[in-house]
Protein backbone atom coordinates (compact mmCIF):
# COMPACT_ATOMS: atom_id res chain seq x y z
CA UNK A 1 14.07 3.32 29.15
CA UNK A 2 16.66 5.94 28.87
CA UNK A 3 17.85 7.51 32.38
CA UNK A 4 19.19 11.40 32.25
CA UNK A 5 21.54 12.26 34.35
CA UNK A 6 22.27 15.66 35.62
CA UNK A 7 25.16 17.20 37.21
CA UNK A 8 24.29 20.52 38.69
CA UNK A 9 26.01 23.04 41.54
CA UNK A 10 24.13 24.10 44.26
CA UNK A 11 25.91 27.56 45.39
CA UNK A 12 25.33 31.19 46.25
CA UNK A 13 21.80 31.86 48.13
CA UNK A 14 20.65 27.91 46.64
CA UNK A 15 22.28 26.95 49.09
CA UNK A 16 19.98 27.16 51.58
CA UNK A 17 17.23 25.28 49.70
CA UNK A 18 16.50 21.85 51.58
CA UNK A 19 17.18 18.38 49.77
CA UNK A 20 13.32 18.23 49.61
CA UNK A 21 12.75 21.48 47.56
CA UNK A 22 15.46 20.95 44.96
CA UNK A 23 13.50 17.84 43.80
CA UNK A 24 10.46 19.79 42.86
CA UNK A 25 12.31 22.21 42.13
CA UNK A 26 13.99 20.15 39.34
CA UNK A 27 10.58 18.16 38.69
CA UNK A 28 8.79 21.60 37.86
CA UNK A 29 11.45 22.74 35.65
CA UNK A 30 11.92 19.50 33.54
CA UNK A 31 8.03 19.28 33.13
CA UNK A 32 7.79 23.13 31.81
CA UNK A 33 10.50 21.88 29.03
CA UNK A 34 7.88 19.44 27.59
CA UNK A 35 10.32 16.40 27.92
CA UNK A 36 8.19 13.06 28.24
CA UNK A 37 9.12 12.37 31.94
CA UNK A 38 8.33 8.93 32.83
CA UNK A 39 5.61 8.43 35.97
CA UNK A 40 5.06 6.14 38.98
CA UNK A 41 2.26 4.01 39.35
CA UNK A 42 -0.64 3.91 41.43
CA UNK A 43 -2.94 6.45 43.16
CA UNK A 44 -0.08 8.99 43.16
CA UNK A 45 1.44 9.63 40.65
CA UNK A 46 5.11 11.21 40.73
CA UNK A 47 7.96 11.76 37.97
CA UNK A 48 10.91 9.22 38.45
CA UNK A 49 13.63 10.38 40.02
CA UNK A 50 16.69 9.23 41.80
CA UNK A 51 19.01 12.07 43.71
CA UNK A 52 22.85 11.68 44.97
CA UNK A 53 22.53 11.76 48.63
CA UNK A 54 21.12 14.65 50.49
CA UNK A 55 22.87 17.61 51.12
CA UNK A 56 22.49 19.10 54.15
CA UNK A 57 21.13 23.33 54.01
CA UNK A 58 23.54 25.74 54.08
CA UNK A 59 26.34 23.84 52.77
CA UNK A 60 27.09 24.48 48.84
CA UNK A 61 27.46 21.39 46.59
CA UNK A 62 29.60 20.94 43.32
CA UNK A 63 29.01 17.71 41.13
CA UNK A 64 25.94 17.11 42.76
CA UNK A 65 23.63 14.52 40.95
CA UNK A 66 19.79 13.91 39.41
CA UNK A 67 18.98 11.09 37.61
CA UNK A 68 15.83 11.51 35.53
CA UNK A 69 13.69 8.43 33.90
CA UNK A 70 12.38 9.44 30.45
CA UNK A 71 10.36 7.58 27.80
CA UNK A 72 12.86 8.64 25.02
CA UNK A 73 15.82 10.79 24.05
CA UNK A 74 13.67 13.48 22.27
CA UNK A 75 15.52 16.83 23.48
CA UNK A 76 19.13 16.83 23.33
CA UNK A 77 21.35 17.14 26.39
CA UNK A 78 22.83 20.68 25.23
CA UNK A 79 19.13 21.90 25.01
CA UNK A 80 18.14 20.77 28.19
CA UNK A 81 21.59 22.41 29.98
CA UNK A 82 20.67 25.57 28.05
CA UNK A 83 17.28 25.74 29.17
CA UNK A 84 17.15 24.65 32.65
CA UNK A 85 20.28 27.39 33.00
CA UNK A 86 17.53 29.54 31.77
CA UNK A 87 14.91 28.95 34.14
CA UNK A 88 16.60 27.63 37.52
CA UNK A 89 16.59 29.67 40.50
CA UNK A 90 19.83 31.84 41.05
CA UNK A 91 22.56 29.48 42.17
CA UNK A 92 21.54 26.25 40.95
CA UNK A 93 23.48 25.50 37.73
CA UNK A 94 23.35 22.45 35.12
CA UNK A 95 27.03 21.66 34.44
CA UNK A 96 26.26 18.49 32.42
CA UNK A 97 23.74 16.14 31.42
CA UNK A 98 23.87 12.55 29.74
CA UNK A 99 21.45 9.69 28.42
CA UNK A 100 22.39 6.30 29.81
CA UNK A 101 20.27 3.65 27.85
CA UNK A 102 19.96 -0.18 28.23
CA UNK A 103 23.05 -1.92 29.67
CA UNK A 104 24.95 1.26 29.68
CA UNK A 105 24.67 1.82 33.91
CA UNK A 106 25.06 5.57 35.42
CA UNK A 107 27.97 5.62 37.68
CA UNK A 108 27.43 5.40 41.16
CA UNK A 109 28.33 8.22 43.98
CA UNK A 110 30.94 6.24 46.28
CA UNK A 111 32.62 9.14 48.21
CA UNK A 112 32.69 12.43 48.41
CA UNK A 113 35.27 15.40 49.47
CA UNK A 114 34.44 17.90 51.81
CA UNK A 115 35.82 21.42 51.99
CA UNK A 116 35.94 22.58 55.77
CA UNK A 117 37.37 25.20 58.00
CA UNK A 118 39.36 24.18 60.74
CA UNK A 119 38.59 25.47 63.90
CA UNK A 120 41.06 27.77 65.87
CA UNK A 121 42.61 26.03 68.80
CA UNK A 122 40.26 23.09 68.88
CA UNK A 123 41.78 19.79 68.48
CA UNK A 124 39.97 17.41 66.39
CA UNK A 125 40.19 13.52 65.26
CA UNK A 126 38.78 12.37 62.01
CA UNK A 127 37.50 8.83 61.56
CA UNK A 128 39.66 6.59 60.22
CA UNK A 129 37.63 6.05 57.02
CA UNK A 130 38.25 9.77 56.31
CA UNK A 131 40.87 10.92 54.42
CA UNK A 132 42.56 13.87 54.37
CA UNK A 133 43.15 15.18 50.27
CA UNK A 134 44.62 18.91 50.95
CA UNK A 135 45.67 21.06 54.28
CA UNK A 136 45.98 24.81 52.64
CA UNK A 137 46.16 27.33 55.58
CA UNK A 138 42.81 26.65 57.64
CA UNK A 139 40.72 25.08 54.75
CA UNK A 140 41.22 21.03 54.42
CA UNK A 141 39.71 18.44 51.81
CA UNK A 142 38.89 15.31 53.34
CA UNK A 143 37.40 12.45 51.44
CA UNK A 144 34.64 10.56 52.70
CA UNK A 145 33.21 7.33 51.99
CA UNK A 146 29.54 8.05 51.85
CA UNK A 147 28.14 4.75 53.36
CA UNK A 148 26.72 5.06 56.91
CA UNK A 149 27.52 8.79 56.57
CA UNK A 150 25.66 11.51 58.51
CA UNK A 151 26.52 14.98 58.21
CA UNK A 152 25.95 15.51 61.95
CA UNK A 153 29.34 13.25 62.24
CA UNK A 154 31.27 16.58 60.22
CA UNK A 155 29.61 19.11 61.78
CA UNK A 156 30.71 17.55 65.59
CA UNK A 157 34.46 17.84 64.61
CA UNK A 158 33.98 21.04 62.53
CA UNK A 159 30.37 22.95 63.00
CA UNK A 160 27.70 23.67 60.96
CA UNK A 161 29.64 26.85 60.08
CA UNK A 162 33.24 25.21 59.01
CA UNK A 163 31.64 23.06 56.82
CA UNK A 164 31.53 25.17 53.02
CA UNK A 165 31.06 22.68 50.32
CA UNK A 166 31.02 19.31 48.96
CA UNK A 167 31.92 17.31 46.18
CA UNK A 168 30.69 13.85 44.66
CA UNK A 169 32.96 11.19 43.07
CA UNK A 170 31.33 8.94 41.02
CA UNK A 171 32.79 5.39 40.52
């Protein structure tokens, strides 16, 4: 069963659309292109999905991730781009998409970097599994494993404010 992967940005006013949403969001969207979606079983039945992890509201997301299970490779991956640009809400954006079949695994998220503000005159200390990437003026990257990761842990050091965007690494 072929798995599509999608690599959208979440930016602008989408911003502020929960991790919840954005999955029917995305499940409405791919249903109204007629692609043959692949279902759960049992009482309930619900389109088979897998997201990267959550994103917390407010904060905007680059190479963020869907993975999509679908009973064949019908519609072509620069047709589905095109058309979900089409009828996505303003600020959510499909920047790729790709068919993994058979033996051929989707990579993995492993980390991801941050883009923060750094508060004025407030002293801070980053976990040691952090890592800082860039330091330009008072914006820094810092790469973060995403295992045991909470983004309550960022928004201590940095609050909900200095936190602007984030960006997966797949493996």
């Amino acid at each position: 069963m072929p798995v599509l992967r999608i690599i959208y940005e979440k930016k602008l006013v989408a911003k502020f659309i929960s991790a919840n949403y954005i999955g029917k969001i995305f499940e409405r969207s791919l249903r109204r292109l007629g692609i043959d979606l692949v279902f759960s079983q049992g009482f309930n039945r619900r389109v088979r999905m897998s997201f990267g992890p959550p994103l917390a509201v407010g904060i905007a997301g680059k190479n963020e991730m869907i993975d999509v299970y679908a009973k064949n490779t019908n519609f072509s991956c620069q047709l589905i781009k095109k058309k979900l640009n089409e009828i996505l809400p303003r600020g959510l954006e499909i920047v790729d998409c790709q068919y993994f079949q058979g033996s051929k695994k989707a990579p993995a998220v492993s980390k991801a970097i941050y883009l923060v503000k750094i508060p004025e005159g407030k002293k801070f200390v980053l976990p040691q599994s952090w890592k800082i990437v860039t330091l330009i003026d008072e914006t820094m990257e810092i790469e973060i494993p995403l295992e045991k990761f909470k983004h309550k842990d960022l928004f201590d050091i940095f609050g909900p404010s200095g936190v602007i965007e984030r960006f997966l690494i797949f493996q």
